[in-house]
Protein backbone atom coordinates (compact mmCIF):
# COMPACT_ATOMS: atom_id res chain seq x y z
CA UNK A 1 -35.13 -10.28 -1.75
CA UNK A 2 -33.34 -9.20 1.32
CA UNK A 3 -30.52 -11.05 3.42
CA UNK A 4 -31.29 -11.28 6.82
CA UNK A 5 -28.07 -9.63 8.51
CA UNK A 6 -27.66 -10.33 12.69
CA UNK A 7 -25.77 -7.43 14.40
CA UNK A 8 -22.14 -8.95 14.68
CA UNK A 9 -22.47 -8.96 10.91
CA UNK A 10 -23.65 -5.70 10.07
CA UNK A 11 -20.71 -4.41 13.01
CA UNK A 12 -17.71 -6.50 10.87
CA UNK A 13 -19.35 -4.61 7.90
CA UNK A 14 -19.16 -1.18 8.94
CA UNK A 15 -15.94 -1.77 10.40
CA UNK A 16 -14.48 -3.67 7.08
CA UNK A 17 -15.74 -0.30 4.75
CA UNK A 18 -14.18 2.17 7.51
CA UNK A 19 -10.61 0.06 7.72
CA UNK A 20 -9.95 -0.43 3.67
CA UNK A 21 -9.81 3.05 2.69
CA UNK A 22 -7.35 3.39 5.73
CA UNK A 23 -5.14 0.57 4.94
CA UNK A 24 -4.61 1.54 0.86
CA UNK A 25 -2.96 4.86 2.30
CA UNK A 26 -1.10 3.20 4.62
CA UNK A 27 0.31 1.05 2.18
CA UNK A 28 2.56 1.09 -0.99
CA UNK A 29 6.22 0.78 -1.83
CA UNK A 30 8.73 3.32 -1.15
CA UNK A 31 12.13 3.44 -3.95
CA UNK A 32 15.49 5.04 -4.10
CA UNK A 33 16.49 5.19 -7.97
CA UNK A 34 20.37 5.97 -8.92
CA UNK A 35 21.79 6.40 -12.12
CA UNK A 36 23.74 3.80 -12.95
CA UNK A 37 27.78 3.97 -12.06
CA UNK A 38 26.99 6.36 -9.55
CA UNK A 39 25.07 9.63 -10.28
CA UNK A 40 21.96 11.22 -9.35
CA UNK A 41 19.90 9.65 -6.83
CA UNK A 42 15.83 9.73 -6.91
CA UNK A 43 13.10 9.42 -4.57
CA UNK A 44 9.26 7.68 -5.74
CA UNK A 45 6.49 5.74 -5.11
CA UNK A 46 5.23 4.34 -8.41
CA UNK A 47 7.90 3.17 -11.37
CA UNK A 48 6.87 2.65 -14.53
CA UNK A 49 8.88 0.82 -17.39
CA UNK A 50 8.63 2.12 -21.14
CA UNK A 51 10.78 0.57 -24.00
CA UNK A 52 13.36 -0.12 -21.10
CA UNK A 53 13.67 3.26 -19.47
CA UNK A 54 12.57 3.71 -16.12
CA UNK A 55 9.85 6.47 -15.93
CA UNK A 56 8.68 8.57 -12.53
CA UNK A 57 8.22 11.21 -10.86
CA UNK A 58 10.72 12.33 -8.29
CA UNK A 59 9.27 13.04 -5.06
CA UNK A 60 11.84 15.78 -3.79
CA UNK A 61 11.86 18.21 -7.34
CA UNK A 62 8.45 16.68 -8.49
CA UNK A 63 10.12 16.79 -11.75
CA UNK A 64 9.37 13.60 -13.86
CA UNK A 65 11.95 11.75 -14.85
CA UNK A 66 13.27 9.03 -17.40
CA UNK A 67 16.51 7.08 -17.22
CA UNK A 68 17.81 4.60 -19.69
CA UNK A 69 20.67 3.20 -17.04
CA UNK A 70 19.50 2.93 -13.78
CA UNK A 71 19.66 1.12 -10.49
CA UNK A 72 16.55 0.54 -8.53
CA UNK A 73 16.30 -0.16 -4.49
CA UNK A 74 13.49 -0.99 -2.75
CA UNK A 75 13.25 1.62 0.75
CA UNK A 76 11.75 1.65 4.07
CA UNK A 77 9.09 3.84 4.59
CA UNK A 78 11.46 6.18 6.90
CA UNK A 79 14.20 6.04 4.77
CA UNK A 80 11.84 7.69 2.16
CA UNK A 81 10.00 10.50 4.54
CA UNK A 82 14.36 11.11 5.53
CA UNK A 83 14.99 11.88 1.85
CA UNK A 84 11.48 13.67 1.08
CA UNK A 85 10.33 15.08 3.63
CA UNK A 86 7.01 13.86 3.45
């Protein structure tokens, strides 16, 4: 059984499959993680939490890291590609 499509819909369906791929790199969240009080401050893009330590990878060494005290901050997208680089 086929669906008819008309040509505006078959256009908004090309265009739809080009755009998404395009828009999930475009996206994402950009942190700044300090230890607490202070110390060492970290650059990712993905956090995870295990048995309450922070777990990533930092963006500038590439080194992966793990932190039992630490304060998170949610970045700009400039401020990140200021600390990284990239």
């Amino acid at each position: 059984m086929q669906i008819p499509m008309n040509k505006q819909g078959f256009a908004t369906l090309i265009v739809s499959l080009i755009a998404m791929p395009m828009l999930a790199a475009c996206g994402g969240k950009y942190y700044e993680v300090s230890q607490a009080g202070g110390g060492k401050t970290y650059n990712t893009r993905d956090i995870d939490h295990d048995d309450g330590r922070l777990r990533f990878r930092d963006e500038v060494t590439g080194d992966k890291v793990r932190l039992d005290n630490s304060e998170v901050k949610e970045i700009t997208r400039q401020e990140y590609k200021n600390a990284t680089g990239k």
